[in-house]
C-alpha atoms as a PDB file:
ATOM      1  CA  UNK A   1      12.166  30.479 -37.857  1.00  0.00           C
ATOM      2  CA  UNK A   2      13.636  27.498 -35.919  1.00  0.00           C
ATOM      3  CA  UNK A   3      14.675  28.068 -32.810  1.00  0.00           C
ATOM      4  CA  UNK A   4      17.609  25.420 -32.069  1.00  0.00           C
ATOM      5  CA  UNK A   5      17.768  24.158 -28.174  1.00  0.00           C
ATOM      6  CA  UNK A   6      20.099  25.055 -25.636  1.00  0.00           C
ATOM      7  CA  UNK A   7      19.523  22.019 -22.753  1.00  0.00           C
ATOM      8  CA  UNK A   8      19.822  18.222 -23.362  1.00  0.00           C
ATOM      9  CA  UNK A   9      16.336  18.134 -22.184  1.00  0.00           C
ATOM     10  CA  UNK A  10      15.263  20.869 -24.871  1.00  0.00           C
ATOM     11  CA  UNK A  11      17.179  18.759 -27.173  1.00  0.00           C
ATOM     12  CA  UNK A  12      15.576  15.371 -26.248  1.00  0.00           C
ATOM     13  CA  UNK A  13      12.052  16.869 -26.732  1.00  0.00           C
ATOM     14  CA  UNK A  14      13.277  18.347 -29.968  1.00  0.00           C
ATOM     15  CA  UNK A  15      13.928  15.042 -31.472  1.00  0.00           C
ATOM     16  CA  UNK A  16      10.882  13.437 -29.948  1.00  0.00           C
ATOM     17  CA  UNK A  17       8.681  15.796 -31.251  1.00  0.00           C
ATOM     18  CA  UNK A  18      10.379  14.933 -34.643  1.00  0.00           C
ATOM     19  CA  UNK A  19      10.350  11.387 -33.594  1.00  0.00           C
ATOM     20  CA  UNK A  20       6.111  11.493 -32.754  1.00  0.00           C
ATOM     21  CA  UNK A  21       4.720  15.001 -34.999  1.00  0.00           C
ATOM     22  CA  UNK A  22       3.169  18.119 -33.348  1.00  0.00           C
ATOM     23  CA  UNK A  23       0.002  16.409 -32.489  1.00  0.00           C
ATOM     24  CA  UNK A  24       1.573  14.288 -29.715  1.00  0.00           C
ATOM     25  CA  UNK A  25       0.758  15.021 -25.996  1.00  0.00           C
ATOM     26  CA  UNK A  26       4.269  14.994 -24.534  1.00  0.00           C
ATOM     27  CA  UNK A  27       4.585  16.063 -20.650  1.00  0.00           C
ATOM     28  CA  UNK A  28       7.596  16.267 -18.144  1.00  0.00           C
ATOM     29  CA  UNK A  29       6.581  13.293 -15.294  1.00  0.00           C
ATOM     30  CA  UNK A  30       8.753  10.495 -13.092  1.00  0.00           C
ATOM     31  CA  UNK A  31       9.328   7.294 -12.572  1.00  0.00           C
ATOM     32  CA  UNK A  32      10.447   6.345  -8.910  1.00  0.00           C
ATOM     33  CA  UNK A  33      10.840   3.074  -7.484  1.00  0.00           C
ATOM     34  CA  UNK A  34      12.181   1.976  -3.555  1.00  0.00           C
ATOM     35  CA  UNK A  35      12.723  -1.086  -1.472  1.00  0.00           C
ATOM     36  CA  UNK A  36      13.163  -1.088   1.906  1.00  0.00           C
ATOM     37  CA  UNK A  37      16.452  -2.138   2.914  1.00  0.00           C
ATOM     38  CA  UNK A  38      16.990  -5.228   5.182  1.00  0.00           C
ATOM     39  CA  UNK A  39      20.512  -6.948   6.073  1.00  0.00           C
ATOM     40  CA  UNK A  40      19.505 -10.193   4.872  1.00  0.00           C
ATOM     41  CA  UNK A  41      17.197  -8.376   1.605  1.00  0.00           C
ATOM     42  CA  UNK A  42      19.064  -5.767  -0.145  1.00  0.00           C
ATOM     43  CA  UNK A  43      19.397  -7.005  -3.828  1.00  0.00           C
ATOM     44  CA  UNK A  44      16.275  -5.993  -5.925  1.00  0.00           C
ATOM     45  CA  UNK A  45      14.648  -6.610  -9.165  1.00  0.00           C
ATOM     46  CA  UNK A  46      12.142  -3.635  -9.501  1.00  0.00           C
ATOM     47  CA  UNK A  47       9.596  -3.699 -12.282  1.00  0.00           C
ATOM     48  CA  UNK A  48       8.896  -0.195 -13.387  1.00  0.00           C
ATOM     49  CA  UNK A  49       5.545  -0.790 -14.841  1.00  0.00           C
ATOM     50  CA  UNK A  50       5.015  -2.038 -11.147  1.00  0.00           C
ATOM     51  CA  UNK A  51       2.883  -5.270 -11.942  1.00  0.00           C
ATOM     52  CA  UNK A  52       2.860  -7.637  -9.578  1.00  0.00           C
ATOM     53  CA  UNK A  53       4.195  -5.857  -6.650  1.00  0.00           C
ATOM     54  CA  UNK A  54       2.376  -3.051  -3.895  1.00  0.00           C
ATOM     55  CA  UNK A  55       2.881   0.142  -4.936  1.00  0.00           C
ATOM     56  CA  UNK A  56       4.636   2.491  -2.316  1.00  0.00           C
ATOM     57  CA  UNK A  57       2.867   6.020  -1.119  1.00  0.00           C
ATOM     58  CA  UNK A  58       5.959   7.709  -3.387  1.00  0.00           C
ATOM     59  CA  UNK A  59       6.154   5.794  -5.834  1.00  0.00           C
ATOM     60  CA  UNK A  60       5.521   6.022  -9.752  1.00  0.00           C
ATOM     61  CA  UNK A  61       5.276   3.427 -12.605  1.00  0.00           C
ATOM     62  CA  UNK A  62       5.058   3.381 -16.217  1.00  0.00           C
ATOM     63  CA  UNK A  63       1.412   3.793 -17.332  1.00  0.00           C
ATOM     64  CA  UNK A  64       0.086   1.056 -19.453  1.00  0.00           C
ATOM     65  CA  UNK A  65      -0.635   3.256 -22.423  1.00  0.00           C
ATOM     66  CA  UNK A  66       2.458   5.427 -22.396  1.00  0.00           C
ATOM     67  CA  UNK A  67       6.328   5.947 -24.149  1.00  0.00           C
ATOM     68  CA  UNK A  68       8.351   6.745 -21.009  1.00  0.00           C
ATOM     69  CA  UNK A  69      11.803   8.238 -21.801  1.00  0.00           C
ATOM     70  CA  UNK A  70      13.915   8.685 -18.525  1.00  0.00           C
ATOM     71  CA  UNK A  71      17.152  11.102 -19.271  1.00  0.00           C
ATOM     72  CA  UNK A  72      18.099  11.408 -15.355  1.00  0.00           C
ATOM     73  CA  UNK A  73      18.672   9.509 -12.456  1.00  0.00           C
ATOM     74  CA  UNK A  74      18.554  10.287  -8.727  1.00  0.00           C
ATOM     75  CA  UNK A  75      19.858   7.723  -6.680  1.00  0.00           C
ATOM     76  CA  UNK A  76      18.965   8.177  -2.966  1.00  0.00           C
ATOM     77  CA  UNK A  77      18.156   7.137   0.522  1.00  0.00           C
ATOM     78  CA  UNK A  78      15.187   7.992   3.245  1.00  0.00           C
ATOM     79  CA  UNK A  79      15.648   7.521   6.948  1.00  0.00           C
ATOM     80  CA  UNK A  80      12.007   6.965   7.915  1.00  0.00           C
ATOM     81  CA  UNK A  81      10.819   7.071  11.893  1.00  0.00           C
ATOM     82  CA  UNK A  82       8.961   3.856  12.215  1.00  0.00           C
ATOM     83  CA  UNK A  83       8.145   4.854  15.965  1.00  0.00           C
ATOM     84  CA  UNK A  84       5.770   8.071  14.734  1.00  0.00           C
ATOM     85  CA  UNK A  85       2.857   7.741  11.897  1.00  0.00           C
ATOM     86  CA  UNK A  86       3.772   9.061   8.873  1.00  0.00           C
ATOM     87  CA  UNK A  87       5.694   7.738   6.237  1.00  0.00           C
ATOM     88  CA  UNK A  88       9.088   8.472   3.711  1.00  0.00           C
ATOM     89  CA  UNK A  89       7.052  11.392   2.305  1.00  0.00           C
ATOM     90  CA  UNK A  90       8.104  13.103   5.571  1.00  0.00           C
ATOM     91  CA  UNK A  91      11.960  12.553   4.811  1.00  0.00           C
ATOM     92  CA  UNK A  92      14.192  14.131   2.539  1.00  0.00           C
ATOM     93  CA  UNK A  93      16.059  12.104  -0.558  1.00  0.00           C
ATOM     94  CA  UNK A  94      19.710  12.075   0.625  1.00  0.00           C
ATOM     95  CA  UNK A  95      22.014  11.510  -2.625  1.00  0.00           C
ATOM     96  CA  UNK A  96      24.879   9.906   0.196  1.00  0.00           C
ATOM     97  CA  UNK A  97      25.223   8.234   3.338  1.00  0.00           C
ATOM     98  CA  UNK A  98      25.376  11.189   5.633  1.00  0.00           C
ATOM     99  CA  UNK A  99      26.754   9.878   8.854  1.00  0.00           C
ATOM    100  CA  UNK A 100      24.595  12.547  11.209  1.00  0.00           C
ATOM    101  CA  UNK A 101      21.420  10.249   9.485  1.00  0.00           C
ATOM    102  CA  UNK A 102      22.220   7.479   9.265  1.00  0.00           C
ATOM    103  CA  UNK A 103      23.958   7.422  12.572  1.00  0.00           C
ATOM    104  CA  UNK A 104      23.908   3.716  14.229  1.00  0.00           C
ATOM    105  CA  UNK A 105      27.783   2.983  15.597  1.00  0.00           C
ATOM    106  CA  UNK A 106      29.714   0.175  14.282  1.00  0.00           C
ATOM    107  CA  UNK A 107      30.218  -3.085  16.401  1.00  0.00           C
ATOM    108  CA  UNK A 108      32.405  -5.477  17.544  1.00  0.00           C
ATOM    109  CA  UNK A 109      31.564  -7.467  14.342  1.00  0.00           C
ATOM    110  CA  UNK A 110      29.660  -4.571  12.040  1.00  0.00           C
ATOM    111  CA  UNK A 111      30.652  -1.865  10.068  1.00  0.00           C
ATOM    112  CA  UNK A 112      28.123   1.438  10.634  1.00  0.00           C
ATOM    113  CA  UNK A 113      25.202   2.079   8.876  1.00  0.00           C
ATOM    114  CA  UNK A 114      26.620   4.740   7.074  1.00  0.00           C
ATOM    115  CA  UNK A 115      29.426   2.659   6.008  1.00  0.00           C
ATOM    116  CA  UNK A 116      26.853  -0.653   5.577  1.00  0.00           C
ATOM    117  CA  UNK A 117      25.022   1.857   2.650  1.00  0.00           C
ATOM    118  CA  UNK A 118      28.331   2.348   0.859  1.00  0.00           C
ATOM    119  CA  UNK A 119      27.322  -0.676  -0.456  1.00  0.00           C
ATOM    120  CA  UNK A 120      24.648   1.207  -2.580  1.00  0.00           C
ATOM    121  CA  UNK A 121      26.741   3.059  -4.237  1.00  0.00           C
ATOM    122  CA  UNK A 122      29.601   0.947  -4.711  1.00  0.00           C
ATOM    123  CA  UNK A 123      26.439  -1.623  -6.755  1.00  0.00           C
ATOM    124  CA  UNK A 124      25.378  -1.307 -10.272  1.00  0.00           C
ATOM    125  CA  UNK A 125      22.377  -1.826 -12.000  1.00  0.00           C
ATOM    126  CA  UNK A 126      21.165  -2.938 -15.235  1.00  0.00           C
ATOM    127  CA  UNK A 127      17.793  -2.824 -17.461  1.00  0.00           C
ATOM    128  CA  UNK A 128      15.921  -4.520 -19.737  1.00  0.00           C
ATOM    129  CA  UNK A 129      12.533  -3.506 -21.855  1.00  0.00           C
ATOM    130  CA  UNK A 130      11.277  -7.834 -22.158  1.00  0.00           C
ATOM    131  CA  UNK A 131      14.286  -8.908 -23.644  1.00  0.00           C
ATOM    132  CA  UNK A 132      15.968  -6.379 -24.867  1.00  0.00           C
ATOM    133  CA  UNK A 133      19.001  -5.664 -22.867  1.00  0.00           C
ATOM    134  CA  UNK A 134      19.074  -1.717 -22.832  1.00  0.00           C
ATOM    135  CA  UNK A 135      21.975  -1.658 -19.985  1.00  0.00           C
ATOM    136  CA  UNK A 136      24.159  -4.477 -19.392  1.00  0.00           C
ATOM    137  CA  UNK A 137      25.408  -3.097 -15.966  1.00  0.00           C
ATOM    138  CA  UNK A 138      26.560   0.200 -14.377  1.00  0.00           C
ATOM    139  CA  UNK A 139      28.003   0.492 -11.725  1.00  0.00           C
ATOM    140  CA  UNK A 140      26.263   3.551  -8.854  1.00  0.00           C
ATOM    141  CA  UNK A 141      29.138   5.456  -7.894  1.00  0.00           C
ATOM    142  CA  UNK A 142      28.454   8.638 -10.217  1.00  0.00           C
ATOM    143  CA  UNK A 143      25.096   8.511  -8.596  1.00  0.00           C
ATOM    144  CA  UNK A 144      26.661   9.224  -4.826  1.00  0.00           C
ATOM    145  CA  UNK A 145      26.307  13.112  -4.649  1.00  0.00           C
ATOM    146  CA  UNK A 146      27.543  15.159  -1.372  1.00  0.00           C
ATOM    147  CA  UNK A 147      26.320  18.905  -0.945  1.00  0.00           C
ATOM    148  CA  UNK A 148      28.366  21.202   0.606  1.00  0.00           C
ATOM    149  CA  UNK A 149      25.766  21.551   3.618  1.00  0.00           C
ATOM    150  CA  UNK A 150      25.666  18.555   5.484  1.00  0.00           C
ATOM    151  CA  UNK A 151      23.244  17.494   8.139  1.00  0.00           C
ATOM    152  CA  UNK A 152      24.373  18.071  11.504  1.00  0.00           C
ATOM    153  CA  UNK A 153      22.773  18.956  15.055  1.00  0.00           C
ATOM    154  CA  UNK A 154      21.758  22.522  13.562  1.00  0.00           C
ATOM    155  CA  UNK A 155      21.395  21.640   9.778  1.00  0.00           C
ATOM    156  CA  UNK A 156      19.921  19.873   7.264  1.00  0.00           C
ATOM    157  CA  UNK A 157      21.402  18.266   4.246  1.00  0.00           C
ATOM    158  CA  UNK A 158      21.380  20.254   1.304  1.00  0.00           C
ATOM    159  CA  UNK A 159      19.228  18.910  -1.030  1.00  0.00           C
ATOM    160  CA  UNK A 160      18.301  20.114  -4.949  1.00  0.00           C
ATOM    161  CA  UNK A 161      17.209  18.828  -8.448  1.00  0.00           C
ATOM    162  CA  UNK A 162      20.540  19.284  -9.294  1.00  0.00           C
ATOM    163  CA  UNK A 163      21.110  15.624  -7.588  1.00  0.00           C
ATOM    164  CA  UNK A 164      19.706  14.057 -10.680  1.00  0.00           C
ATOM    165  CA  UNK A 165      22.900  12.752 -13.173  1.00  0.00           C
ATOM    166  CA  UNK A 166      22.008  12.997 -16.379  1.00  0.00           C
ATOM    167  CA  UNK A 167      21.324   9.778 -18.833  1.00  0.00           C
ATOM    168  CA  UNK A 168      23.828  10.058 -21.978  1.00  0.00           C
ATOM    169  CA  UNK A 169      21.994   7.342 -24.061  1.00  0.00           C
ATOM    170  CA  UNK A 170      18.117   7.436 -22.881  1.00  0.00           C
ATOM    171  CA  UNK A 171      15.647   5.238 -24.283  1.00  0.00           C
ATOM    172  CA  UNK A 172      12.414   4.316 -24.920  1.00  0.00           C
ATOM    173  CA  UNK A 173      10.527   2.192 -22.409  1.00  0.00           C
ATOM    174  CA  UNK A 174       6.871   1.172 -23.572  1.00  0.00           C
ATOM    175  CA  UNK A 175       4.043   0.786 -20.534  1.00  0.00           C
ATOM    176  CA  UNK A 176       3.042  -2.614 -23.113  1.00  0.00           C
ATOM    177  CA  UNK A 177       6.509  -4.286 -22.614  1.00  0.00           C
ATOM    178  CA  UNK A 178       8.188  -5.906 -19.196  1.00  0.00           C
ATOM    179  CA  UNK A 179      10.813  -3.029 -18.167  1.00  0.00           C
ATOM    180  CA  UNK A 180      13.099  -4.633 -15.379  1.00  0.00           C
ATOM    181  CA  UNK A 181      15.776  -2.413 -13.919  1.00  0.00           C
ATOM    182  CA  UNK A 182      18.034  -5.167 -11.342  1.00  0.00           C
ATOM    183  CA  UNK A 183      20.129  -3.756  -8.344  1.00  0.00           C
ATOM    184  CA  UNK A 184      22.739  -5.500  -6.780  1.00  0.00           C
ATOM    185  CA  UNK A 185      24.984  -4.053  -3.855  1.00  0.00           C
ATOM    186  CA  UNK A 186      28.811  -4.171  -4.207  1.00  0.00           C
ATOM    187  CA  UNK A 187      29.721  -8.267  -3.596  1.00  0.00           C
ATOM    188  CA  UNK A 188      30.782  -9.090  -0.031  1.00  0.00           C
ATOM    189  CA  UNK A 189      29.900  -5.791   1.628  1.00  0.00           C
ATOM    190  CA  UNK A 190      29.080  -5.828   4.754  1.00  0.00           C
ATOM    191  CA  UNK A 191      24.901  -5.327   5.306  1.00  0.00           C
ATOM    192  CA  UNK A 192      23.964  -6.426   8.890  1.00  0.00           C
ATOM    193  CA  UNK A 193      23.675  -2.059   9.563  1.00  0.00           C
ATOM    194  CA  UNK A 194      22.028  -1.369   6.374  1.00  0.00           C
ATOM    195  CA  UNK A 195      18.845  -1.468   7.785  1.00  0.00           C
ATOM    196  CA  UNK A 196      19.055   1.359   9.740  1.00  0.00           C
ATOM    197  CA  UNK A 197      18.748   1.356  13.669  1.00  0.00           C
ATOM    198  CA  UNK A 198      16.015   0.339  16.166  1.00  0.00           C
ATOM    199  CA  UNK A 199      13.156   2.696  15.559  1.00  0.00           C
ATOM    200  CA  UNK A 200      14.211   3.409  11.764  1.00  0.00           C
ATOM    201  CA  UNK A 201      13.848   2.433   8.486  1.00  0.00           C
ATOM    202  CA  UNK A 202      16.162   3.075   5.746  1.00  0.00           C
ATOM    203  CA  UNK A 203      14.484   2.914   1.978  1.00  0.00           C
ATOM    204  CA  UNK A 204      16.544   2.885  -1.233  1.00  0.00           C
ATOM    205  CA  UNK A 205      15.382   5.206  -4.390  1.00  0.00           C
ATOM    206  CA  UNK A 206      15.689   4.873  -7.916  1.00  0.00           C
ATOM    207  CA  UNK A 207      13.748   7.922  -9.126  1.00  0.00           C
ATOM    208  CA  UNK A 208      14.293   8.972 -12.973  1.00  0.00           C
ATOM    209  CA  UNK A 209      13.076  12.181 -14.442  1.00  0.00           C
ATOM    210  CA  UNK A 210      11.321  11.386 -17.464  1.00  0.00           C
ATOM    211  CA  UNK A 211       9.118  12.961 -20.751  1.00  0.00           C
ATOM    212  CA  UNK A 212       6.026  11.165 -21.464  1.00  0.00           C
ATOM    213  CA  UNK A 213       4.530  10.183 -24.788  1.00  0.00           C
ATOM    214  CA  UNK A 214       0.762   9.675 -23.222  1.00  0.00           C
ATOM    215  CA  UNK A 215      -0.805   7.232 -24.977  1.00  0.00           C
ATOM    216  CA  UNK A 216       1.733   6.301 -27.065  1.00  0.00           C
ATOM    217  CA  UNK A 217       2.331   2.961 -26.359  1.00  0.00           C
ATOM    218  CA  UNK A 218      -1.918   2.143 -27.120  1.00  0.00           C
ATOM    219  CA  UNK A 219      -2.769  -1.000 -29.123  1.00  0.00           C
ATOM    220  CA  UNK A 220      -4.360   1.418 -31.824  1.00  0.00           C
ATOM    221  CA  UNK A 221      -1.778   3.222 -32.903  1.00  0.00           C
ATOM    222  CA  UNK A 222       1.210  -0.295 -31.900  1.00  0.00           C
ATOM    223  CA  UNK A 223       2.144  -1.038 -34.772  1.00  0.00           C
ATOM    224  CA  UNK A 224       3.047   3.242 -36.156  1.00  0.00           C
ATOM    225  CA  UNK A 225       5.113   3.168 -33.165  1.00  0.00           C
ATOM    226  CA  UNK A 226       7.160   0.039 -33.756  1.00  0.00           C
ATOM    227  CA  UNK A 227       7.986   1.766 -37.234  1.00  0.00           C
ATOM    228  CA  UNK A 228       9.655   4.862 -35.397  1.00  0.00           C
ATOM    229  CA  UNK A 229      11.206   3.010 -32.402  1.00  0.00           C
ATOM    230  CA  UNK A 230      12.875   1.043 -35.353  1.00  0.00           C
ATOM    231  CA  UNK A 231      13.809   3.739 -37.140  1.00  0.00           C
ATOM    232  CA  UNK A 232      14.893   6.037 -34.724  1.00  0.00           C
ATOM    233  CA  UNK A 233      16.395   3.783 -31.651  1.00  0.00           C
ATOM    234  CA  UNK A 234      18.835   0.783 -31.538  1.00  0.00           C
ATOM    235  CA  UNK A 235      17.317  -1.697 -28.808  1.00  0.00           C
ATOM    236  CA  UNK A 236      15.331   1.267 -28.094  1.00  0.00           C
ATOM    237  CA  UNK A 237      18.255   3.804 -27.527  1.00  0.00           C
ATOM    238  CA  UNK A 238      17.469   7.176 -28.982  1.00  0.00           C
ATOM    239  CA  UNK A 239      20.002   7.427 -31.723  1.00  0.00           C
END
């Protein structure tokens, strides 16, 4: 008896166990990237397999040896107090600019810091897997989420796993190839807040719920998985 899925995510494993046979180890994980946001160094050209660059205490790359396939997003922000030890493991992913956090007034010649992070979510981002263009660009907005609890001087913001949007075309991203996702903030935004206020930090997230092929991407078994990615994707979208 088949039993047919009911979620997206039931239906993505579905076809990647189809995709990869019953003897591949496939396991729920994340990738999550950040950058800490500076008025003069917003833009950002992550690399999720996270050569070449120091690895935050949250964040998570591609492995080496594994088929990463990311079918949600979370797009979010951390207010981090640089004044007390600790770090943005201490704060909470906020999916919007809440204007109780990220509270610094605007200026004479500044918009606030809640308005300065707009910018984030009026941006876009694109991705590539070495030179295959897998998004051209898209644009953040569907990404800005606001719960019905807000913080204020007695709350918290709201915050669930319901703040990841789901991926309509995912793909396959190899831990062999050079996966590039590229952020840019909306053009001519005003940034000089963004940074958040004496004391503070603010750091952006990109953090992508994902299934994991382990191993799947290992020189041994290469050239196997070329034949499925080029049967089954088209510039290594799931068809």
């Amino acid at each position: 008896m088949n039993v047919l899925p009911i979620t997206r995510e039931g239906g993505l494993l579905a076809k990647l166990r189809s995709m990869f046979g019953a003897d591949a180890q496939i396991q729920e994980g994340d990738v999550r990237v950040e950058k800490v946001l500076a008025s003069n160094d917003v833009a950002q050209r992550f690399n999720l397999n996270g050569d070449g660059q120091s690895r935050r205490p949250l964040e998570v790359f591609i492995g080496l040896n594994d088929l990463v396939i990311p079918y949600a997003l979370k797009v979010a922000l951390n207010k981090v107090d640089t004044t007390l030890p600790g770090n943005n493991g201490n704060s909470q992913d906020v999916t919007y600019p809440d204007p109780f956090i990220f509270n610094d007034p605007a200026t004479a010649t500044a918009v606030s810091e809640a308005s300065s992070l707009n910018a984030i979510y009026s941006g876009t981002m694109s991705l590539k897997a070495n030179t295959i263009e897998i998004l051209n660009t898209e644009q953040l907005r569907r990404f800005k989420i606001i719960p019905q609890t807000q913080a204020s001087a007695t709350t918290l913001p709201q915050t669930e796993e319901g703040m990841f949007v789901p991926i309509l075309q995912p793909a396959i991203f190899s831990g062999r190839d050079t996966n590039i996702m590229e952020f840019q903030p909306a053009s001519g935004s005003d940034l000089q807040l963004i940074g958040g206020a004496t004391g503070t930090k603010n750091v952006l997230v990109f953090h992508y719920k994902v299934l994991v092929v382990r191993n799947g991407a290992q020189p041994t078994t290469w050239t196997e998985v070329s034949q499925i990615l080029e049967k089954y994707t088209q510039n290594r979208v799931i068809l």
